[in-house]
C-alpha atoms as a PDB file:
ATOM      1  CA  UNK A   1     -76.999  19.664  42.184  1.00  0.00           C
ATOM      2  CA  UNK A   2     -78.425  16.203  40.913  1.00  0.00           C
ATOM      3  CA  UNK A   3     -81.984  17.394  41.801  1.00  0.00           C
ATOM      4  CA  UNK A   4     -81.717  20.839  40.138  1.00  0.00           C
ATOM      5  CA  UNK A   5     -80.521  19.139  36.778  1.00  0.00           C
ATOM      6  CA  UNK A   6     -83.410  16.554  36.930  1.00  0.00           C
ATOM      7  CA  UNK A   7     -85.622  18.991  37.891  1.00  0.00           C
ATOM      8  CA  UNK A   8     -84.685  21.359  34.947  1.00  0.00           C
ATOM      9  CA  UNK A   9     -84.811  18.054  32.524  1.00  0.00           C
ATOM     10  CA  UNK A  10     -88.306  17.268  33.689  1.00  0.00           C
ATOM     11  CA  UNK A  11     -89.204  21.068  33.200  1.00  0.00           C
ATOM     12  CA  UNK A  12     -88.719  20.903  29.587  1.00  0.00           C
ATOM     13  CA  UNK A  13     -91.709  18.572  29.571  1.00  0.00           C
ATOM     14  CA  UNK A  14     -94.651  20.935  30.066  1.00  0.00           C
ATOM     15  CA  UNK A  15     -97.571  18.119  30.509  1.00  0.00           C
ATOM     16  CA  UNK A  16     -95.662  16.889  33.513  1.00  0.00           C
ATOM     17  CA  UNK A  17     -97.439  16.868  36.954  1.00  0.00           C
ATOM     18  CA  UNK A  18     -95.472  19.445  39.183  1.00  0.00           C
ATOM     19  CA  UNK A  19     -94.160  17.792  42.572  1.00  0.00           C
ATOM     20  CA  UNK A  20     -95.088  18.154  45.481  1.00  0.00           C
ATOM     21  CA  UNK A  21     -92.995  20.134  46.788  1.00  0.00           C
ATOM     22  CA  UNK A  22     -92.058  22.432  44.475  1.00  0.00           C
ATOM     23  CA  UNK A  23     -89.936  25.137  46.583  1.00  0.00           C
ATOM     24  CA  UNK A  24     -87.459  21.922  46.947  1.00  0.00           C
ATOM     25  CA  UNK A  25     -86.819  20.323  43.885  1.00  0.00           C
ATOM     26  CA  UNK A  26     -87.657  23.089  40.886  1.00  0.00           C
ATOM     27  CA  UNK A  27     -85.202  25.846  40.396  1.00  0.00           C
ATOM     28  CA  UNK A  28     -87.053  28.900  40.655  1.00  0.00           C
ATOM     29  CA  UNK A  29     -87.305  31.472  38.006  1.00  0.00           C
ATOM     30  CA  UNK A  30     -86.167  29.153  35.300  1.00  0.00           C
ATOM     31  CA  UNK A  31     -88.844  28.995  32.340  1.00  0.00           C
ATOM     32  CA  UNK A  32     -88.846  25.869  29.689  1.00  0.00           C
ATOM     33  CA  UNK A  33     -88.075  27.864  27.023  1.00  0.00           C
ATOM     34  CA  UNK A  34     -84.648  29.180  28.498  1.00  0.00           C
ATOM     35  CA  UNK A  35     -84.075  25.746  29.610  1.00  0.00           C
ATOM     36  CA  UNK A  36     -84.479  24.364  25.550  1.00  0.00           C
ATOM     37  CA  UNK A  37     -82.460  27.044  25.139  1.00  0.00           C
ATOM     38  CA  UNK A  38     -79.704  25.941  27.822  1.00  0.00           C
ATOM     39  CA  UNK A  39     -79.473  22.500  26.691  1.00  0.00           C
ATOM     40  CA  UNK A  40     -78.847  23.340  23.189  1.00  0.00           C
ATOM     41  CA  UNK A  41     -75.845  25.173  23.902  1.00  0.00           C
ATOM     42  CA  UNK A  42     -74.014  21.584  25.816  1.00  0.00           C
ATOM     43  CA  UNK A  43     -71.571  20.231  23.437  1.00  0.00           C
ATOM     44  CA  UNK A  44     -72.794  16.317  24.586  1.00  0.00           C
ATOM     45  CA  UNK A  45     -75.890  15.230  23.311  1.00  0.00           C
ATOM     46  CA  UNK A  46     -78.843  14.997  25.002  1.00  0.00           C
ATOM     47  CA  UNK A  47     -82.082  13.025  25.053  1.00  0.00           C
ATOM     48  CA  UNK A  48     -85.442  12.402  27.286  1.00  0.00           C
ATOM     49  CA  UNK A  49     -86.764   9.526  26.537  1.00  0.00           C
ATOM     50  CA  UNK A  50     -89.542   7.404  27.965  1.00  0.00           C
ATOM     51  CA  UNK A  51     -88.353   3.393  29.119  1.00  0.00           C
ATOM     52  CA  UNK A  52     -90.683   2.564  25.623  1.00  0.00           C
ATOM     53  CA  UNK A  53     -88.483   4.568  23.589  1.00  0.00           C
ATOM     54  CA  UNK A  54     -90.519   7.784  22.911  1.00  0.00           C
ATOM     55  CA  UNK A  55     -88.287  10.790  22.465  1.00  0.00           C
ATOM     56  CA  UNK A  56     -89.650  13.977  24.508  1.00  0.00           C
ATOM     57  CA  UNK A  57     -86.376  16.417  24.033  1.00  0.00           C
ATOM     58  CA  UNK A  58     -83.162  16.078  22.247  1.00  0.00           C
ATOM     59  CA  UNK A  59     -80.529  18.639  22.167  1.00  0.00           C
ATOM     60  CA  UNK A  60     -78.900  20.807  19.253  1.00  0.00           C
ATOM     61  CA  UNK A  61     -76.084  18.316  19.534  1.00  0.00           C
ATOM     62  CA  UNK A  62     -77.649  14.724  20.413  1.00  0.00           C
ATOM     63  CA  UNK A  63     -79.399  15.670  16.670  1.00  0.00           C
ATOM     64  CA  UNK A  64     -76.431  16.536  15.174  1.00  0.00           C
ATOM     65  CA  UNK A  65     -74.623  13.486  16.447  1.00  0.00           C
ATOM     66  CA  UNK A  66     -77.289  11.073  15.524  1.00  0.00           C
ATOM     67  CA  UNK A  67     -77.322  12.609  11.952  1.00  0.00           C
ATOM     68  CA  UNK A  68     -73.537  12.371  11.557  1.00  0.00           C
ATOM     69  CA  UNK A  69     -73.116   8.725  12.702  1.00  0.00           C
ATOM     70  CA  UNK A  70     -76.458   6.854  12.012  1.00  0.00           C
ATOM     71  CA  UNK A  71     -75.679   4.544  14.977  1.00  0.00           C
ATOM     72  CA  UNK A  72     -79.388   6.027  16.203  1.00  0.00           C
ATOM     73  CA  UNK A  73     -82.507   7.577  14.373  1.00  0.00           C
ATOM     74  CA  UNK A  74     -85.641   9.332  15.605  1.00  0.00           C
ATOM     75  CA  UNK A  75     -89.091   7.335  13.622  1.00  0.00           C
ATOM     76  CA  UNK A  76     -91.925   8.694  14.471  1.00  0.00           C
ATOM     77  CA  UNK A  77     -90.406  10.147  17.684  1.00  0.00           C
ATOM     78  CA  UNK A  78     -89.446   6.632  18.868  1.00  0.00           C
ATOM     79  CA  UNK A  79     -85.794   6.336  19.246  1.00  0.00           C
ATOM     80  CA  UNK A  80     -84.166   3.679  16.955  1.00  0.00           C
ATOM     81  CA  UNK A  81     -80.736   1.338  16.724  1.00  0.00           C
ATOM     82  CA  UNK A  82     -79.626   0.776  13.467  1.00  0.00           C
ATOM     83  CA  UNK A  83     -78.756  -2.650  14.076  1.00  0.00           C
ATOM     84  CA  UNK A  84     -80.969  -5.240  16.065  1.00  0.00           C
ATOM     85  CA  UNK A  85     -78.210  -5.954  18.630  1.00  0.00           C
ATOM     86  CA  UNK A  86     -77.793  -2.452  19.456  1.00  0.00           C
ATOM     87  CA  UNK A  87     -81.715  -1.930  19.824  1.00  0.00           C
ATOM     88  CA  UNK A  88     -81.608  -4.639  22.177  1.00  0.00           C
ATOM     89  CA  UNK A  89     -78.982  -3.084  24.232  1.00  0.00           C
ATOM     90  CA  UNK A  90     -80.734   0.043  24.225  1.00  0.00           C
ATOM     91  CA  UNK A  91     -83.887  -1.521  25.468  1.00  0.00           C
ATOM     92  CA  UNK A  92     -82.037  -2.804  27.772  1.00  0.00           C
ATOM     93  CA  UNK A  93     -80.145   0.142  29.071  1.00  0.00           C
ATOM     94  CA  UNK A  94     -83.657   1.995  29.739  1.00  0.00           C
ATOM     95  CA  UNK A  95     -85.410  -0.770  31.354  1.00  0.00           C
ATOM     96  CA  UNK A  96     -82.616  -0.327  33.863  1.00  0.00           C
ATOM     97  CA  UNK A  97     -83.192   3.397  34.341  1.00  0.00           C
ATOM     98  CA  UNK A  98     -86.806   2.482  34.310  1.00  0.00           C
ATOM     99  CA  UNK A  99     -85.944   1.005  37.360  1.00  0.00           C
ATOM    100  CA  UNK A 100     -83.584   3.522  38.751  1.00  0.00           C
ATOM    101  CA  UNK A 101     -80.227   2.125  37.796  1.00  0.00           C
ATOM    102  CA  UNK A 102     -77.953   4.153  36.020  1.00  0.00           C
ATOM    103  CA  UNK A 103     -75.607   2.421  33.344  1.00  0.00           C
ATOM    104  CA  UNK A 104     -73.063   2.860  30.509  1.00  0.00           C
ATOM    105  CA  UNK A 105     -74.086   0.786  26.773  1.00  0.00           C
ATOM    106  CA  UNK A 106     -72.081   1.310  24.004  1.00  0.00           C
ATOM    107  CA  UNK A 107     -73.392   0.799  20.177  1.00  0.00           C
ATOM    108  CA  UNK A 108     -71.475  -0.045  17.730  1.00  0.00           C
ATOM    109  CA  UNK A 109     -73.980  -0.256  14.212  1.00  0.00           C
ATOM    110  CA  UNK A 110     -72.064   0.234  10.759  1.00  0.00           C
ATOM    111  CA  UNK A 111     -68.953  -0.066  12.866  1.00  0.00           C
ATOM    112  CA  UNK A 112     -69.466   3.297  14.266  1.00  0.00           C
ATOM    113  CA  UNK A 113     -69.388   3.311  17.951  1.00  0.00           C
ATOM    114  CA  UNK A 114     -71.096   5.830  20.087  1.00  0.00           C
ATOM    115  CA  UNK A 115     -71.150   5.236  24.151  1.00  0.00           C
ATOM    116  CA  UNK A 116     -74.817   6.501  26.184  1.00  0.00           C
ATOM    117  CA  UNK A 117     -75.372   6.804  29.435  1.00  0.00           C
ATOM    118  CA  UNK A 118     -79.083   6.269  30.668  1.00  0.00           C
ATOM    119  CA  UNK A 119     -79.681   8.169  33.757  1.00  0.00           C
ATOM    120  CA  UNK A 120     -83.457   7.987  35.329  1.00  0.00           C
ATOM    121  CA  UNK A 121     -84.736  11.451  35.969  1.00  0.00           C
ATOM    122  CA  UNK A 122     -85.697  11.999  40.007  1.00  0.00           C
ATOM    123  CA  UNK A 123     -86.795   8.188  40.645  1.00  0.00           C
ATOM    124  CA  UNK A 124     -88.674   7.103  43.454  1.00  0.00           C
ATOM    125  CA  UNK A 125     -88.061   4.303  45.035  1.00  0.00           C
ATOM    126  CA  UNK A 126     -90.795   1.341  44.306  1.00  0.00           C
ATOM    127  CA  UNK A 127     -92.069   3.363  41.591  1.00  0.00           C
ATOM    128  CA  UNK A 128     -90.917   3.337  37.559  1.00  0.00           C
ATOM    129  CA  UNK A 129     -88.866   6.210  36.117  1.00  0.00           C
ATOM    130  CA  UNK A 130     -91.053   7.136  33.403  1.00  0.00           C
ATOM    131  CA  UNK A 131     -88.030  10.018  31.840  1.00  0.00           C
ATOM    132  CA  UNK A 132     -84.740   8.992  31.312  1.00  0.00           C
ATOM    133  CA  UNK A 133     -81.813  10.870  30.081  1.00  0.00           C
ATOM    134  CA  UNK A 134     -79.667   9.895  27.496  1.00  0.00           C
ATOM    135  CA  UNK A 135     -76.148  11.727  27.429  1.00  0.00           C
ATOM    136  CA  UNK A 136     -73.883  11.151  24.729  1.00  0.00           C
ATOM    137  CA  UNK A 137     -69.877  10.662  24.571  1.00  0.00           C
ATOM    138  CA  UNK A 138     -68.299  13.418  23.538  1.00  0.00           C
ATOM    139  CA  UNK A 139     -67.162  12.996  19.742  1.00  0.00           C
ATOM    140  CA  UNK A 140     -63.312  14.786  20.917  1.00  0.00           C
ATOM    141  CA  UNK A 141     -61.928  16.983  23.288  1.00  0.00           C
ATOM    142  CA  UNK A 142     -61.115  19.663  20.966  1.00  0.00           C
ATOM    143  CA  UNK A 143     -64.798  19.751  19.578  1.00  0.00           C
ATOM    144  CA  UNK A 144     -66.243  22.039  22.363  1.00  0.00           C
ATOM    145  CA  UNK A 145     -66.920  25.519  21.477  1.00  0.00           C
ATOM    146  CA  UNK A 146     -64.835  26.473  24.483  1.00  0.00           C
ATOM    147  CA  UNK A 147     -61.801  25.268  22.445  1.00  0.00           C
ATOM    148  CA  UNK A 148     -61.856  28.096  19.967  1.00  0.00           C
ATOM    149  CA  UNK A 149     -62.920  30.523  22.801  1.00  0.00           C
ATOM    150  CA  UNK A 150     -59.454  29.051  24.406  1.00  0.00           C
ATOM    151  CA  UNK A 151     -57.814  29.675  21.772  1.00  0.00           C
ATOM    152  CA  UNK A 152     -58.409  33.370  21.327  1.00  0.00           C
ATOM    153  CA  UNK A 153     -58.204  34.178  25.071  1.00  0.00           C
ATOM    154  CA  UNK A 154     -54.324  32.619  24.536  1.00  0.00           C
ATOM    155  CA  UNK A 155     -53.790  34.456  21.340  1.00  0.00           C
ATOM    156  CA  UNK A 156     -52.938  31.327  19.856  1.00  0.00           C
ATOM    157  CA  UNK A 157     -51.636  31.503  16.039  1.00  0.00           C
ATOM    158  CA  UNK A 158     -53.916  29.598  13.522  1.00  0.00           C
ATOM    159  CA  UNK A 159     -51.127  27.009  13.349  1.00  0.00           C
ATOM    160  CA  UNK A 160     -50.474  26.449  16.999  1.00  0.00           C
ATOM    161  CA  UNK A 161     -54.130  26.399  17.536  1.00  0.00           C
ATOM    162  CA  UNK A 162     -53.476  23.243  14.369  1.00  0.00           C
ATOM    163  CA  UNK A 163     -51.138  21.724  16.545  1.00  0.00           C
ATOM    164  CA  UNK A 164     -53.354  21.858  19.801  1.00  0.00           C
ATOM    165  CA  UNK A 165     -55.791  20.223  18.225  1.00  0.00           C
ATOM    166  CA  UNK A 166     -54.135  17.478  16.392  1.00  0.00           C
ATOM    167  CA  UNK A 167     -52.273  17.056  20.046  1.00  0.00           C
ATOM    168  CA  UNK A 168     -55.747  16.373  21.132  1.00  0.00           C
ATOM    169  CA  UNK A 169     -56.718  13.859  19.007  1.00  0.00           C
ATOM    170  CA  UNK A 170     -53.838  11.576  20.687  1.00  0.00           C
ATOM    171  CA  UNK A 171     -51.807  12.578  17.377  1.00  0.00           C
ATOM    172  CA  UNK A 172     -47.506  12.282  17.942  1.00  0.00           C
ATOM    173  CA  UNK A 173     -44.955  14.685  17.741  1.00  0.00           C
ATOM    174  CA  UNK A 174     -43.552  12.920  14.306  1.00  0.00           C
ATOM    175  CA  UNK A 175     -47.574  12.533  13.483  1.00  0.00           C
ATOM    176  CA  UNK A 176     -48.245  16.087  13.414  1.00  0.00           C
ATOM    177  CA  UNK A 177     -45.211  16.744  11.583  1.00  0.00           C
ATOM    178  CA  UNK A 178     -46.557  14.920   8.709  1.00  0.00           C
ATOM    179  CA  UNK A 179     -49.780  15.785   8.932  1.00  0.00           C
ATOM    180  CA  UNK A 180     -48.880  19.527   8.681  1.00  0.00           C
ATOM    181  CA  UNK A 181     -45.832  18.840   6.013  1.00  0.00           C
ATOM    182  CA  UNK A 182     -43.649  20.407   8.474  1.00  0.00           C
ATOM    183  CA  UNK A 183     -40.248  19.198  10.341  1.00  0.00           C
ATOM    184  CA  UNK A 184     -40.462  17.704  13.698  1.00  0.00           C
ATOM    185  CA  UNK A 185     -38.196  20.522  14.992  1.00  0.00           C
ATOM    186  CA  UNK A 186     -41.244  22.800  13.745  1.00  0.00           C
ATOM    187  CA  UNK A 187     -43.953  21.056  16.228  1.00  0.00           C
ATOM    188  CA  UNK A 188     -41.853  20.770  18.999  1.00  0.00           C
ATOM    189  CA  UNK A 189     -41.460  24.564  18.865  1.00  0.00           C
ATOM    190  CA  UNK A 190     -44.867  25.261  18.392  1.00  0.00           C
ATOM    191  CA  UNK A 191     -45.597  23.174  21.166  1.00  0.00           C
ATOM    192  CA  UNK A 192     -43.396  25.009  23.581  1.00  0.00           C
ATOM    193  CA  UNK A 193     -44.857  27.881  22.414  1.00  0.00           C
ATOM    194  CA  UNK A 194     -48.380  26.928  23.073  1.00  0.00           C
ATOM    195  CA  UNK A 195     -47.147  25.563  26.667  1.00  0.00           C
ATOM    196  CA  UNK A 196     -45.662  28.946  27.309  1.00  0.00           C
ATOM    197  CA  UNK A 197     -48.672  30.794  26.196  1.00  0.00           C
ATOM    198  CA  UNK A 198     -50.950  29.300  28.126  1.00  0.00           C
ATOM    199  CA  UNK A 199     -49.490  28.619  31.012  1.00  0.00           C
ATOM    200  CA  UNK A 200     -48.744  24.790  30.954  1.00  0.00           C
ATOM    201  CA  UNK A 201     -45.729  22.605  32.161  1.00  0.00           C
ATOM    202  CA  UNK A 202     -45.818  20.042  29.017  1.00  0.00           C
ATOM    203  CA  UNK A 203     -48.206  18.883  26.820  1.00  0.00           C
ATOM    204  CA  UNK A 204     -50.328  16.424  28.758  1.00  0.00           C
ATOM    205  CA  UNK A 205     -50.958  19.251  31.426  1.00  0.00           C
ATOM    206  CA  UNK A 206     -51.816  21.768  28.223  1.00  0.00           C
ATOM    207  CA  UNK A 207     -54.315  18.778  27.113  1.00  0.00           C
ATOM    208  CA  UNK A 208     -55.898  17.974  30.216  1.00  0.00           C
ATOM    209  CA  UNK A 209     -57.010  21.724  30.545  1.00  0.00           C
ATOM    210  CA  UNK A 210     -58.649  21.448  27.232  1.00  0.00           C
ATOM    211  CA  UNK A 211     -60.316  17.993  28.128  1.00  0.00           C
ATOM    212  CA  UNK A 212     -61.855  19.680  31.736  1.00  0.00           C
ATOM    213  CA  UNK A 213     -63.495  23.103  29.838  1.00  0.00           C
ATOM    214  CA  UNK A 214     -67.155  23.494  30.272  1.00  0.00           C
ATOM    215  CA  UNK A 215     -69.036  21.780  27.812  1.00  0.00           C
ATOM    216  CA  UNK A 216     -70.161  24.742  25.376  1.00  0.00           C
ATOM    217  CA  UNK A 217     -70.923  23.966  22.016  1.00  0.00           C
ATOM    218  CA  UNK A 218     -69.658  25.775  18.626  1.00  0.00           C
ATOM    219  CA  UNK A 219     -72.931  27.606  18.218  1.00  0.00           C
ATOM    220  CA  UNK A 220     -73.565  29.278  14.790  1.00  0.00           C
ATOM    221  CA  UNK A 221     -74.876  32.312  17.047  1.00  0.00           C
ATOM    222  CA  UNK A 222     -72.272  32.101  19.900  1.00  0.00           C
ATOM    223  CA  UNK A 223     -70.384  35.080  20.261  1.00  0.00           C
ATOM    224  CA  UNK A 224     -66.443  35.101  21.882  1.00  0.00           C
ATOM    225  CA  UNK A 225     -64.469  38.201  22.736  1.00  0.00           C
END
């Protein structure tokens, strides 16, 4: 599975030499475009990057997230860190993957944090990794497009759909009362009711399903029945 993603990721790169031996590590009858195309619909943002810094793909959502937050700009298709400290720990995060270690470096400019992993894409050993992925935290559970598709499959009410997702966001019982000018009596039903539609024992099982559902994003064109 690991050589069929970076495989795909270095597909999307069409001045790339192909291997060697293709039949292995290439999955066949996958064209770039459908793989852009793929990688825009992940709800985490995504990034190839070169150990220098040069941007070669980024995702619907890695744009998106960078836009929101600021923590990270594209100039001149260089990848950027707002502040100097996070640009160094950036730098420092690819040099690694340059080198075929993957790591974890979290940013934190205009007290915004955002958490990257750098992953080097099919390194061989006592060579550099010359493409390195960069795949974003995602920004909350309930942000996946697969949330509203979970939703409607549950027949979920819009309020109970409400309380899921302010459940979600770590949010109490008495929280979500407030937040929704309601009683506490009035969550805890809604809760049992969302636990009983969908099939859950309590509210961290109900949660956890929502935390482990594939990693769709809420695409403008993305159609649920």
């Amino acid at each position: 599975m690991s050589n069929m993603l970076d495989a795909a990721f270095l597909d999307l790169i069409p001045q790339l030499p192909q291997p060697a031996h293709p039949g292995h590590d290439v999955p066949l009858g996958v064209a770039p475009d459908c793989l852009h195309l793929l990688f825009d619909e992940i709800s985490h943002g995504l990034l190839v990057i070169s150990p220098q810094g040069r941007v070669m793909h980024s995702n619907r959502a890695a744009k998106d997230e960078m836009a929101r937050n600021g923590v990270l700009y594209l100039r001149h298709d260089e990848l950027q860190a707002l502040s100097p400290m996070d640009g160094k720990l950036l730098h420092a995060a690819l040099a690694k993957a340059s080198g075929g270690i993957r790591s974890l470096v979290k940013l934190s400019g205009s007290g915004i944090t955002l958490t990257l992993s750098a992953v080097p894409l099919r390194h061989r050993p006592g060579a550099s990794c010359e493409h390195i992925a960069l795949f974003f935290e995602r920004t909350a559970i309930c942000d996946s497009g697969m949330f509203v598709f979970f939703a409607r499959s549950h027949r979920l009410t819009r309020t109970e759909e409400q309380v899921l997702n302010l459940l979600c966001r770590s949010m109490s019982t008495p929280d979500i009362a407030l937040e929704l000018d309601v009683a506490v009596s009035t969550v805890r039903s809604h809760v049992r009711s969302l636990c009983i539609k969908t099939g859950s024992r309590g509210a961290r099982e109900l949660i956890n399903r929502i935390a482990t559902l594939p990693p769709v994003g809420a695409a403008p064109r993305l159609q649920m029945h």
